[in-house]
N, C-alpha and C. Protein backbone atom coordinates (compact mmCIF):
# COMPACT_ATOMS: atom_id res chain seq x y z
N UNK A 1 113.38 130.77 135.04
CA UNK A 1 112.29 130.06 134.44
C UNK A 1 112.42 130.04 132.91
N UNK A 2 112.51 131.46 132.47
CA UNK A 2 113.07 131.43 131.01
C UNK A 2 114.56 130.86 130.28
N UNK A 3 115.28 130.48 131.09
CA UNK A 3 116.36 130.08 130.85
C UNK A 3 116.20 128.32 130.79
N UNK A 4 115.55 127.40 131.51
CA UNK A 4 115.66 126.21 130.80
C UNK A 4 114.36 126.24 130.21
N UNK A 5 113.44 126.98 129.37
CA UNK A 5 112.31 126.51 128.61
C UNK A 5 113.20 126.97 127.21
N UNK A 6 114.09 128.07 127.36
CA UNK A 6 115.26 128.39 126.38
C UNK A 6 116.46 127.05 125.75
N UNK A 7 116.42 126.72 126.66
CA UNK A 7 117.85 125.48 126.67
C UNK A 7 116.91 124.69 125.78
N UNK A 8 115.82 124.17 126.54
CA UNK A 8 114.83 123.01 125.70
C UNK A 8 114.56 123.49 124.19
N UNK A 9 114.31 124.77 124.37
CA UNK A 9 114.16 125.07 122.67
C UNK A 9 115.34 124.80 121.89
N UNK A 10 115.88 125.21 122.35
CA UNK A 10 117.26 125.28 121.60
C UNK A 10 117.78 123.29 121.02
N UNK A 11 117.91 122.33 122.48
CA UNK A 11 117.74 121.84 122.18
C UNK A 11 117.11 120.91 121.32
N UNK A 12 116.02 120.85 121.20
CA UNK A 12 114.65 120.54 120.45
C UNK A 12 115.20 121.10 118.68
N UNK A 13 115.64 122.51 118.32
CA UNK A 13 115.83 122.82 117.38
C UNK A 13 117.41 121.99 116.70
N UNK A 14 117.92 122.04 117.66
CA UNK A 14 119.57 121.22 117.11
C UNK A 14 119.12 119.49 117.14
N UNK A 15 118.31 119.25 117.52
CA UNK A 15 118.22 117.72 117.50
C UNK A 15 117.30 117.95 116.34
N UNK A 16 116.60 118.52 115.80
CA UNK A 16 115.53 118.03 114.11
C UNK A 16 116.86 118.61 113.11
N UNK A 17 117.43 119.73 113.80
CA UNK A 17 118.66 119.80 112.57
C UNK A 17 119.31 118.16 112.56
N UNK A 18 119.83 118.13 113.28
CA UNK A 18 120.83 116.89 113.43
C UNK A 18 119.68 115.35 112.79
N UNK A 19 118.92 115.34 113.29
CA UNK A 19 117.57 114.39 112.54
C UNK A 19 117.26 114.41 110.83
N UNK A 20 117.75 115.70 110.17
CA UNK A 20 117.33 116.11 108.95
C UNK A 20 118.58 115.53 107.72
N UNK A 21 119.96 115.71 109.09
CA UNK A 21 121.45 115.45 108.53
C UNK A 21 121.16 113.84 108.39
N UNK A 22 120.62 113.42 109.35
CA UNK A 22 121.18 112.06 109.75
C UNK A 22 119.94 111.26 108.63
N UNK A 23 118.55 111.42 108.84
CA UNK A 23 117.23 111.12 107.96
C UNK A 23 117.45 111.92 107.14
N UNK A 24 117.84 111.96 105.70
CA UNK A 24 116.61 112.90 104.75
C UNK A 24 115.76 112.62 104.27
N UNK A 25 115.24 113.67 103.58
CA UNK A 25 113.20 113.77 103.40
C UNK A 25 112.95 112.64 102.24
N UNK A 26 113.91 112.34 101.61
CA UNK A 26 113.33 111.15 100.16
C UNK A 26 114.97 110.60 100.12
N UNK A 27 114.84 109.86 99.75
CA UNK A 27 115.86 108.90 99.41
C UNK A 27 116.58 109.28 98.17
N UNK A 28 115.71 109.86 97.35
CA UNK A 28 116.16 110.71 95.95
C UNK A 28 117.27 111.52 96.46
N UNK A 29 116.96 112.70 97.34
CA UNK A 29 117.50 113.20 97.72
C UNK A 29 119.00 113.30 98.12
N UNK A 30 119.20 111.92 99.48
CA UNK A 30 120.34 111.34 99.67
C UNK A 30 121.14 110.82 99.03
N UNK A 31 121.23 109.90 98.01
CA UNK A 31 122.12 109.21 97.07
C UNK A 31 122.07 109.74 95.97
N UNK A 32 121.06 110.75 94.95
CA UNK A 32 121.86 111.35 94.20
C UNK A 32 121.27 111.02 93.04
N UNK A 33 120.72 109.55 93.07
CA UNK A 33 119.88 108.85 91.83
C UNK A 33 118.58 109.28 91.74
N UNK A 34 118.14 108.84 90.46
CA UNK A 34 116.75 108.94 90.09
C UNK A 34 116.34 107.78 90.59
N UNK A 35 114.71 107.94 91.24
CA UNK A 35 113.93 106.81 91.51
C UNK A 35 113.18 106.18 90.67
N UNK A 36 112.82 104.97 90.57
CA UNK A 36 111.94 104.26 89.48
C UNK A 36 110.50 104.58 89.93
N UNK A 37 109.69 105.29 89.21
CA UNK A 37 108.22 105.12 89.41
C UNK A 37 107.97 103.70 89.67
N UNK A 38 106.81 103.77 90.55
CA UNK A 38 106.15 101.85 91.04
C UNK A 38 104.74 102.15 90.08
N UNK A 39 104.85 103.23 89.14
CA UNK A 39 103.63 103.19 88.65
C UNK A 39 103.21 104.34 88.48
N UNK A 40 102.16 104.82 86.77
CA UNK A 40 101.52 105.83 87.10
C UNK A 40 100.49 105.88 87.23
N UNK A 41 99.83 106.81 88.09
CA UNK A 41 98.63 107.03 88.51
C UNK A 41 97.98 108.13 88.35
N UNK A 42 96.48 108.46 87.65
CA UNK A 42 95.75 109.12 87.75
C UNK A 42 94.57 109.23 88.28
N UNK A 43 94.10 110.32 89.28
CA UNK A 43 93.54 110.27 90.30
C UNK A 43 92.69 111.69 90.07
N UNK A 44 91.38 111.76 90.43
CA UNK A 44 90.52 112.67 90.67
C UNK A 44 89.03 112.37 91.33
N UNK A 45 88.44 113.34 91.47
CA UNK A 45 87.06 113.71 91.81
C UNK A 45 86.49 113.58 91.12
N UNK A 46 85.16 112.84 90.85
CA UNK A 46 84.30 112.96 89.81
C UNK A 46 83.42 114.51 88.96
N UNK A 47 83.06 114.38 88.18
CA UNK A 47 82.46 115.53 87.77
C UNK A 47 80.96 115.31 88.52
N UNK A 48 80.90 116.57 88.97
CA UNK A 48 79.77 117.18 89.59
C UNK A 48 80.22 116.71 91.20
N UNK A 49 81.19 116.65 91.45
CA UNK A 49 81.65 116.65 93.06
C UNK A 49 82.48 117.09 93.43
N UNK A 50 82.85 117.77 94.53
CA UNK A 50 84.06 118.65 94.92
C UNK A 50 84.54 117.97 96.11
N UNK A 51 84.07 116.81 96.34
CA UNK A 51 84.87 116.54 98.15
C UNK A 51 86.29 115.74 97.51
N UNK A 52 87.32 116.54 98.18
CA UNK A 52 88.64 116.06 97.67
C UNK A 52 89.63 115.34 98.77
N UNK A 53 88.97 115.84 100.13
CA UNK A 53 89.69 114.75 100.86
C UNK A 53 90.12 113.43 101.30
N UNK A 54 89.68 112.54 100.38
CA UNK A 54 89.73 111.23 100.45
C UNK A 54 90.53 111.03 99.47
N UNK A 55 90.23 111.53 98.17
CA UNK A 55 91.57 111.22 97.20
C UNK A 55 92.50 111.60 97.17
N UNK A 56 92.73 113.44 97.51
CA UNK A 56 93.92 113.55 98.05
C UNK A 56 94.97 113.04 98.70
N UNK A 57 94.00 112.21 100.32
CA UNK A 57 94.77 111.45 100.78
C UNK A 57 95.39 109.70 100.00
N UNK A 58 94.50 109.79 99.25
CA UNK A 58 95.01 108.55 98.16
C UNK A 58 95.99 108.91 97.90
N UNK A 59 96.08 109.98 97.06
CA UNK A 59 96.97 110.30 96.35
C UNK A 59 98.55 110.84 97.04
N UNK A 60 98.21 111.28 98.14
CA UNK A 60 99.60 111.21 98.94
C UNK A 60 99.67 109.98 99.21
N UNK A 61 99.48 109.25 99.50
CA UNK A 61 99.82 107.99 100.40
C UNK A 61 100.40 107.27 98.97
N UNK A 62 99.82 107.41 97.28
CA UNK A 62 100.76 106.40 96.25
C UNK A 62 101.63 107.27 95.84
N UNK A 63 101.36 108.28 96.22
CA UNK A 63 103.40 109.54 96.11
C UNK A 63 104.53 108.91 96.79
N UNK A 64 103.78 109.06 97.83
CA UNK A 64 104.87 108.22 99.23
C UNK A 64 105.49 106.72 98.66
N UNK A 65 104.58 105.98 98.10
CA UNK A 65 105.19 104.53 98.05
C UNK A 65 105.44 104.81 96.37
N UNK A 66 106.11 105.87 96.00
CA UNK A 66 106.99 105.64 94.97
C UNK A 66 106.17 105.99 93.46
N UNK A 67 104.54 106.22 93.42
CA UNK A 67 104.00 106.11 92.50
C UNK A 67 103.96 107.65 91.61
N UNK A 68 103.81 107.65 90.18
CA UNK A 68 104.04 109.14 89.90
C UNK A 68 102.25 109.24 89.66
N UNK A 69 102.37 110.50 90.73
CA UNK A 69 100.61 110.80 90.94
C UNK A 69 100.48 112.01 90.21
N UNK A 70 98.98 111.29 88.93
CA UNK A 70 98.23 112.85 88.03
C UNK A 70 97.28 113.17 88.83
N UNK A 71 97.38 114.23 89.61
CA UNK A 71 96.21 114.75 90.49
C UNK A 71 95.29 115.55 89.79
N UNK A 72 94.01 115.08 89.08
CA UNK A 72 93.18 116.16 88.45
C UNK A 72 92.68 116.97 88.90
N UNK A 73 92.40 116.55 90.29
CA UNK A 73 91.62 117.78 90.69
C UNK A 73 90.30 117.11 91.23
N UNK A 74 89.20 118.29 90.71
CA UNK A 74 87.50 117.67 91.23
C UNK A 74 87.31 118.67 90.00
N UNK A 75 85.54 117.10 90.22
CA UNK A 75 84.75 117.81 88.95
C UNK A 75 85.19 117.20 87.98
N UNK A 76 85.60 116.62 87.57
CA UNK A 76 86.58 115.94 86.28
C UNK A 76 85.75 114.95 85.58
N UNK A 77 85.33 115.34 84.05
CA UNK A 77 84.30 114.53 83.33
C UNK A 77 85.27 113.25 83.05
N UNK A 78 84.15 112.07 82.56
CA UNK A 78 84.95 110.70 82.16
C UNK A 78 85.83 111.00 81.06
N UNK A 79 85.28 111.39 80.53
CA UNK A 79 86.27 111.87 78.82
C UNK A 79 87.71 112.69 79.41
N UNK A 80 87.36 113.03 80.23
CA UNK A 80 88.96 113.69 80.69
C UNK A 80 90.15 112.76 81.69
N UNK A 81 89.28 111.93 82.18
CA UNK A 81 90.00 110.77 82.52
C UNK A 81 90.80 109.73 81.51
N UNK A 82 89.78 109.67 80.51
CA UNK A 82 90.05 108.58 79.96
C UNK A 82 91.09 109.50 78.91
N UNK A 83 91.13 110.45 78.50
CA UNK A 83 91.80 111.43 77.67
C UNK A 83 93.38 111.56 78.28
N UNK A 84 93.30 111.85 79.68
CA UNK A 84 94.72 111.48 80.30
C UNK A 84 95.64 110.78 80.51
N UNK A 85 94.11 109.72 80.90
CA UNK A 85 94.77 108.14 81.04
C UNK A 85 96.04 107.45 79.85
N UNK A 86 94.92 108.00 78.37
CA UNK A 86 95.99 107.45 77.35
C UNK A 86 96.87 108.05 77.16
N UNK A 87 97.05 109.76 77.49
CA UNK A 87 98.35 110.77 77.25
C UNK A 87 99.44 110.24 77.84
N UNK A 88 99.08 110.12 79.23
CA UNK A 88 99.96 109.84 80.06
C UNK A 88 100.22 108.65 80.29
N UNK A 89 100.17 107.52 79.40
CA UNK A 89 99.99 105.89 79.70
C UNK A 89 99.50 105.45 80.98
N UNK A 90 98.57 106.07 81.75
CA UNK A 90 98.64 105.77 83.15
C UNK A 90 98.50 104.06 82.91
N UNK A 91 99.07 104.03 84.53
CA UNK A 91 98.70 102.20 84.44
C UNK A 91 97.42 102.09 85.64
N UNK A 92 97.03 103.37 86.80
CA UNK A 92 95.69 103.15 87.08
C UNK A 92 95.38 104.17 87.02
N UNK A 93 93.88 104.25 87.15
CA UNK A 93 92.84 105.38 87.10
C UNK A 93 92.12 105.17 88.56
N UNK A 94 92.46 105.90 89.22
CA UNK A 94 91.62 106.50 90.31
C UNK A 94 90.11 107.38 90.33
N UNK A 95 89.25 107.07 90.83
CA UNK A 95 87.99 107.81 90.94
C UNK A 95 87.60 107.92 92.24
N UNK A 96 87.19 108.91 92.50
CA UNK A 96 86.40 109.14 93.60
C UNK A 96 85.16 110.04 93.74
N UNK A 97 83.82 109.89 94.60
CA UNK A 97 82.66 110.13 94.45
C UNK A 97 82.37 110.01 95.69
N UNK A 98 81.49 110.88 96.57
CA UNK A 98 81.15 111.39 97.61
C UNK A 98 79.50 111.52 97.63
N UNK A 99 79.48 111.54 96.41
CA UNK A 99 77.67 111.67 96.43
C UNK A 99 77.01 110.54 96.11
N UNK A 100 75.31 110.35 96.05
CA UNK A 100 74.97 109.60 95.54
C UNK A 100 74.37 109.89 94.50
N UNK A 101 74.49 110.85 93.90
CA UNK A 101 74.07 111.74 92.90
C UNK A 101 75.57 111.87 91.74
N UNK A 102 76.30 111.78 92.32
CA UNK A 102 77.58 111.34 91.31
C UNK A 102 78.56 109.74 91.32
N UNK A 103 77.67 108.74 91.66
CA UNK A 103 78.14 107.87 92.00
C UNK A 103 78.31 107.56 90.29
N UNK A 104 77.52 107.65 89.56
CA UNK A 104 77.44 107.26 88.08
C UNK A 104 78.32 107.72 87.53
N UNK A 105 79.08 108.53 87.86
CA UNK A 105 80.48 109.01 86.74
C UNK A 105 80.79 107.94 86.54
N UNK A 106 81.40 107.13 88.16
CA UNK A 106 82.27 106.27 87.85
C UNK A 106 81.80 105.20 86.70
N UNK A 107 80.71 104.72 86.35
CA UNK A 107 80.42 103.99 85.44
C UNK A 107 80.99 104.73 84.11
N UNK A 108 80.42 105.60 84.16
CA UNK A 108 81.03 106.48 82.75
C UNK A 108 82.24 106.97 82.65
N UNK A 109 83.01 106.68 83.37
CA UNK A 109 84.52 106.18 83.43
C UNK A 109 84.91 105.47 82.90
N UNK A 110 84.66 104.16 83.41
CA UNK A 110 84.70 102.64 82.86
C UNK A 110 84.05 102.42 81.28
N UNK A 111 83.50 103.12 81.15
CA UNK A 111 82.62 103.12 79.76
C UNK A 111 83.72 103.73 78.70
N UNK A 112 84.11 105.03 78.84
CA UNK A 112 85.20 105.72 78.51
C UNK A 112 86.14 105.21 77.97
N UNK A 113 86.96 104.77 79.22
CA UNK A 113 88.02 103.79 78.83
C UNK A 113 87.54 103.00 77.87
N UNK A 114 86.69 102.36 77.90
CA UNK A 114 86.55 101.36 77.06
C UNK A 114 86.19 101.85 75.49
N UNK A 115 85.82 102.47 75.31
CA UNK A 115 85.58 103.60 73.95
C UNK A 115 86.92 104.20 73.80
N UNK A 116 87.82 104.38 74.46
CA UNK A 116 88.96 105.22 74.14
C UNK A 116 90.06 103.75 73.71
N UNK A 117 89.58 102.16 73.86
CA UNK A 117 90.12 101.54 73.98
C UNK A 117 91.53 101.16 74.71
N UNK A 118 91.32 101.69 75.53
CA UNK A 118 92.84 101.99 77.00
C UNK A 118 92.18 100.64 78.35
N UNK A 119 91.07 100.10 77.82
CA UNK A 119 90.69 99.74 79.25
C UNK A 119 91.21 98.61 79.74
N UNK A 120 91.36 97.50 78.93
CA UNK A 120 92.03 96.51 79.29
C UNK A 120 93.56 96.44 79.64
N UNK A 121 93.94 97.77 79.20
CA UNK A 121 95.54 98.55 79.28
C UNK A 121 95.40 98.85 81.04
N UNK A 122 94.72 99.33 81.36
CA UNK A 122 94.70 100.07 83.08
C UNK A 122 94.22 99.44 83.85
N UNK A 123 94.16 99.60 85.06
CA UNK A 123 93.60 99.07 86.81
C UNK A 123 92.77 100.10 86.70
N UNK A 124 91.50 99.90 87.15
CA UNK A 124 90.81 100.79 87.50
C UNK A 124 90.46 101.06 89.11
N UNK A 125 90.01 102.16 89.96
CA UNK A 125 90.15 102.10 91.39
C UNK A 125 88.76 102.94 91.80
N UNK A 126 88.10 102.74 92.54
CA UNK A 126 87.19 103.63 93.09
C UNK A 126 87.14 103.69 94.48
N UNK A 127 86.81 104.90 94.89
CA UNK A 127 86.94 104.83 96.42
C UNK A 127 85.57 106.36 96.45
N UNK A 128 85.31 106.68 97.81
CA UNK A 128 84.05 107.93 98.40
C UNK A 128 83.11 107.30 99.50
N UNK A 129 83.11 108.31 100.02
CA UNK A 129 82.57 107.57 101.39
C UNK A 129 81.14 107.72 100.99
N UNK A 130 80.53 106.63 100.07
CA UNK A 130 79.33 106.22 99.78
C UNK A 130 79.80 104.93 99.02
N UNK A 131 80.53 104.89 98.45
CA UNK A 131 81.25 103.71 97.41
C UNK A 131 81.79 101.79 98.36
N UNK A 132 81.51 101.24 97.83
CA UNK A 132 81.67 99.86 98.57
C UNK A 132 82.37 98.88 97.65
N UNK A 133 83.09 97.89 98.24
CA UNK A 133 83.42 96.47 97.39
C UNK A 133 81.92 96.20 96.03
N UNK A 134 80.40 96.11 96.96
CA UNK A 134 79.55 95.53 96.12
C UNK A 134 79.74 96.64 95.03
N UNK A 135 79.73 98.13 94.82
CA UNK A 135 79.28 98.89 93.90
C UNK A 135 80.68 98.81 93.26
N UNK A 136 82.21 98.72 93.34
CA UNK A 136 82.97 98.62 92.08
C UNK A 136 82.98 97.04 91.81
N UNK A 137 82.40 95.84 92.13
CA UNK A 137 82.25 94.96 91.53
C UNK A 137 80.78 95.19 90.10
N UNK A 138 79.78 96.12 90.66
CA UNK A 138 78.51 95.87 89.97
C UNK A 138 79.31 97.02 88.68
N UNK A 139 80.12 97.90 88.86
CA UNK A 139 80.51 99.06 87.58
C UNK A 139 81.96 97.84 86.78
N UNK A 140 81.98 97.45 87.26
CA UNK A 140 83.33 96.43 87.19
C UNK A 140 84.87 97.09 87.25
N UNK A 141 84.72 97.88 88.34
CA UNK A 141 86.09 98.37 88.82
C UNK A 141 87.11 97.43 89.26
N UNK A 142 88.25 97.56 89.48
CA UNK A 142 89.29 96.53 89.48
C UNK A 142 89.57 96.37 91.08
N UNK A 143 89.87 97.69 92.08
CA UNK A 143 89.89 98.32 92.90
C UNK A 143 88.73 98.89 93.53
N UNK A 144 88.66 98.55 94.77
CA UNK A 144 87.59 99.33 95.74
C UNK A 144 88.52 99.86 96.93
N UNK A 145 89.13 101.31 97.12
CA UNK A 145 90.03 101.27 98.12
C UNK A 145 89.26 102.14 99.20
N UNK A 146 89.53 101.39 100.17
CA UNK A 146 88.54 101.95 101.71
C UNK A 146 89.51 102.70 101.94
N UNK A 147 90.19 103.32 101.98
CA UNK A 147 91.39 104.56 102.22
C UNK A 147 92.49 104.43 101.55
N UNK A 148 93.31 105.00 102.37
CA UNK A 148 95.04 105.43 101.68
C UNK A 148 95.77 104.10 101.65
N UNK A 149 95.69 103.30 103.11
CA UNK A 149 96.21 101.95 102.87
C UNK A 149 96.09 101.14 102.07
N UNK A 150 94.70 101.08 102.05
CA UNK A 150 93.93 100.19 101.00
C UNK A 150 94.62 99.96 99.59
N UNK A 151 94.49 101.22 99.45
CA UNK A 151 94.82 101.66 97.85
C UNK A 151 96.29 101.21 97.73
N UNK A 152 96.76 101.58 98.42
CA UNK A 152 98.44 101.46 98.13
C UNK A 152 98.94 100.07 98.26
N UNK A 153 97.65 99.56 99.00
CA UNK A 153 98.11 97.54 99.25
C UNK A 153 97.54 97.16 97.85
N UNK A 154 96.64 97.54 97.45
CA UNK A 154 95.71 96.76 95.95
C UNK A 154 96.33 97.50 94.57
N UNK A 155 97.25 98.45 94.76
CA UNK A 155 97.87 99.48 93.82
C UNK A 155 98.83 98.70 93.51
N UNK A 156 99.74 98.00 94.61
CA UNK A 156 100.77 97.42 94.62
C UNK A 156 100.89 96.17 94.06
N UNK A 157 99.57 95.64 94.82
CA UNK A 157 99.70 94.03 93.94
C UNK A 157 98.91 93.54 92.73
N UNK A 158 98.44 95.27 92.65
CA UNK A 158 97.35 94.81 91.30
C UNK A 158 98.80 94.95 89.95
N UNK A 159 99.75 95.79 90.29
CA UNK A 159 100.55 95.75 89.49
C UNK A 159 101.80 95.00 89.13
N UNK A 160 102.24 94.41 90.60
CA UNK A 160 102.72 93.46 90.69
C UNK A 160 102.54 91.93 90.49
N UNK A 161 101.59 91.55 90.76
CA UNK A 161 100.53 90.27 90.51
C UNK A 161 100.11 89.94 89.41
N UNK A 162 99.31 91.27 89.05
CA UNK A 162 98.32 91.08 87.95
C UNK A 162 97.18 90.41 88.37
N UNK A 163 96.56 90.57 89.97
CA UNK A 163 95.82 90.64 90.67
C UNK A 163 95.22 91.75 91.54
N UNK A 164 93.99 91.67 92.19
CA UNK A 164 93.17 92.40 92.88
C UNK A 164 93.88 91.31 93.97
N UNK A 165 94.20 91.62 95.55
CA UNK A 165 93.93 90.76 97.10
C UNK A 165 92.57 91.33 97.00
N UNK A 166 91.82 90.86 97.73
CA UNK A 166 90.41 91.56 98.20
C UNK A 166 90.77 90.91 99.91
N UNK A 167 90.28 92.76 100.35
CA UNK A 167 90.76 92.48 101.98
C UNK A 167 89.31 92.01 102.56
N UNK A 168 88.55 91.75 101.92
CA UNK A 168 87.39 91.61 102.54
C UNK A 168 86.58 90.41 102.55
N UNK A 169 85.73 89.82 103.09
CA UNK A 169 85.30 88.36 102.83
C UNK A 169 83.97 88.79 101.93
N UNK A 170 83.96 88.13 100.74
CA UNK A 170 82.88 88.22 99.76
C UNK A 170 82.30 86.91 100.17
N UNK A 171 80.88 86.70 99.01
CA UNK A 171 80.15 85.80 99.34
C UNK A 171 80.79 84.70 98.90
N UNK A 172 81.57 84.59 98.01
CA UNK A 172 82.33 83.68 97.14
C UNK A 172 83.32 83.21 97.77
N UNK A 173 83.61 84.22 98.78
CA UNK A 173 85.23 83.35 99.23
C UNK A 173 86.69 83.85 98.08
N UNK A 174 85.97 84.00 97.00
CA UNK A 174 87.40 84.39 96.61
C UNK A 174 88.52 84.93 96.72
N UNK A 175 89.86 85.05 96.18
CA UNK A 175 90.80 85.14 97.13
C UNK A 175 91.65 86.55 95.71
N UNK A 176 91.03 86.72 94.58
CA UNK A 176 91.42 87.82 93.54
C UNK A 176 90.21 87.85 92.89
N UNK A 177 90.21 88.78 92.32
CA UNK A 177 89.38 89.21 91.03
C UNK A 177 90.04 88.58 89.44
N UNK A 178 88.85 88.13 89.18
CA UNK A 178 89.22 86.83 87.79
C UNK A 178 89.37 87.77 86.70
N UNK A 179 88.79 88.98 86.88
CA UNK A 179 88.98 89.92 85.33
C UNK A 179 89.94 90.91 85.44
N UNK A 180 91.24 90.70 86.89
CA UNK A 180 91.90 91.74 87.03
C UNK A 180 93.23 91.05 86.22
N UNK A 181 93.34 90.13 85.56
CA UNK A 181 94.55 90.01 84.83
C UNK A 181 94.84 90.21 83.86
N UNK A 182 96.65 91.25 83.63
CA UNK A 182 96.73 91.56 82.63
C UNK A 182 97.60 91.24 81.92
């Protein structure tokens, strides 16, 4: 009985070796070169909120498609966004907010930037599972990302384009955001 649940292990272990030879983990890795960032990104929690699982997962998911991710953390005042943003030239700013009691950072984000004069320089992005298309149109966010996909589809062509897609049907019908060009 212990002898083929043995074989299977064994097997099982020489086939992810042989999987690891044949796939490796980044492409960096395999050929030897440096990869081109698709972009940098800074990403956090608002100040006065700690739920980090939604941006986190943002933030892996624009690692994965190539992006160099500033993970701040949580809790993170606007002035420290916007303070990064210009250190690090980001090209977006990520926010996220979980409360409805910290939904207002994100305005004072956007405000930020714009006092630090970086704003018309960046994409801006908001996402929290209280946050909607209507509320980063009313703060005038660039980005509303309903998850990891989201983000990484509107990350992509907001930088590529010099458009917002909006996956969603607005009242307008429109087919981009008119103030996302840069």
């Amino acid at each position: 009985m212990y002898g083929k649940n043995l074989n299977l292990f064994v097997l099982l272990v020489l086939g992810m070796i042989a999987s690891q030879l044949v796939f490796p983990v980044s492409a960096g890795d395999s050929s030897g070169q440096e990869t081109k960032s698709a972009g940098t990104v800074i990403i956090a929690t608002v100040e006065g909120d700690s739920h980090t699982y939604g941006k986190d997962s943002i933030a892996a998911a624009l690692e994965e498609e190539g992006f160099e991710v500033i993970n701040l953390g949580d809790g993170i005042s606007a002035e420290s966004f916007a303070a990064q943003a210009k250190e690090k030239e980001a090209d977006i700013v990520f926010s996220s907010a979980s409360m409805s009691t910290t939904m207002i950072r994100q305005i004072q984000i956007e405000e930020q930037l714009k006092a630090t004069g970086i704003r018309d320089k960046v994409i801006t992005g908001v996402g929290g599972s209280l946050i909607t298309q209507a509320w980063a149109d009313q703060i005038g966010a660039d980005i509303y990302a309903a998850g990891p996909e989201d983000a990484v589809f509107k990350a992509k062509s907001a930088l590529l384009n010099g458009s917002i897609p909006e996956t969603h049907i607005s009242a307008n019908e429109s087919t981009s955001c008119g103030s996302c060009h840069r």
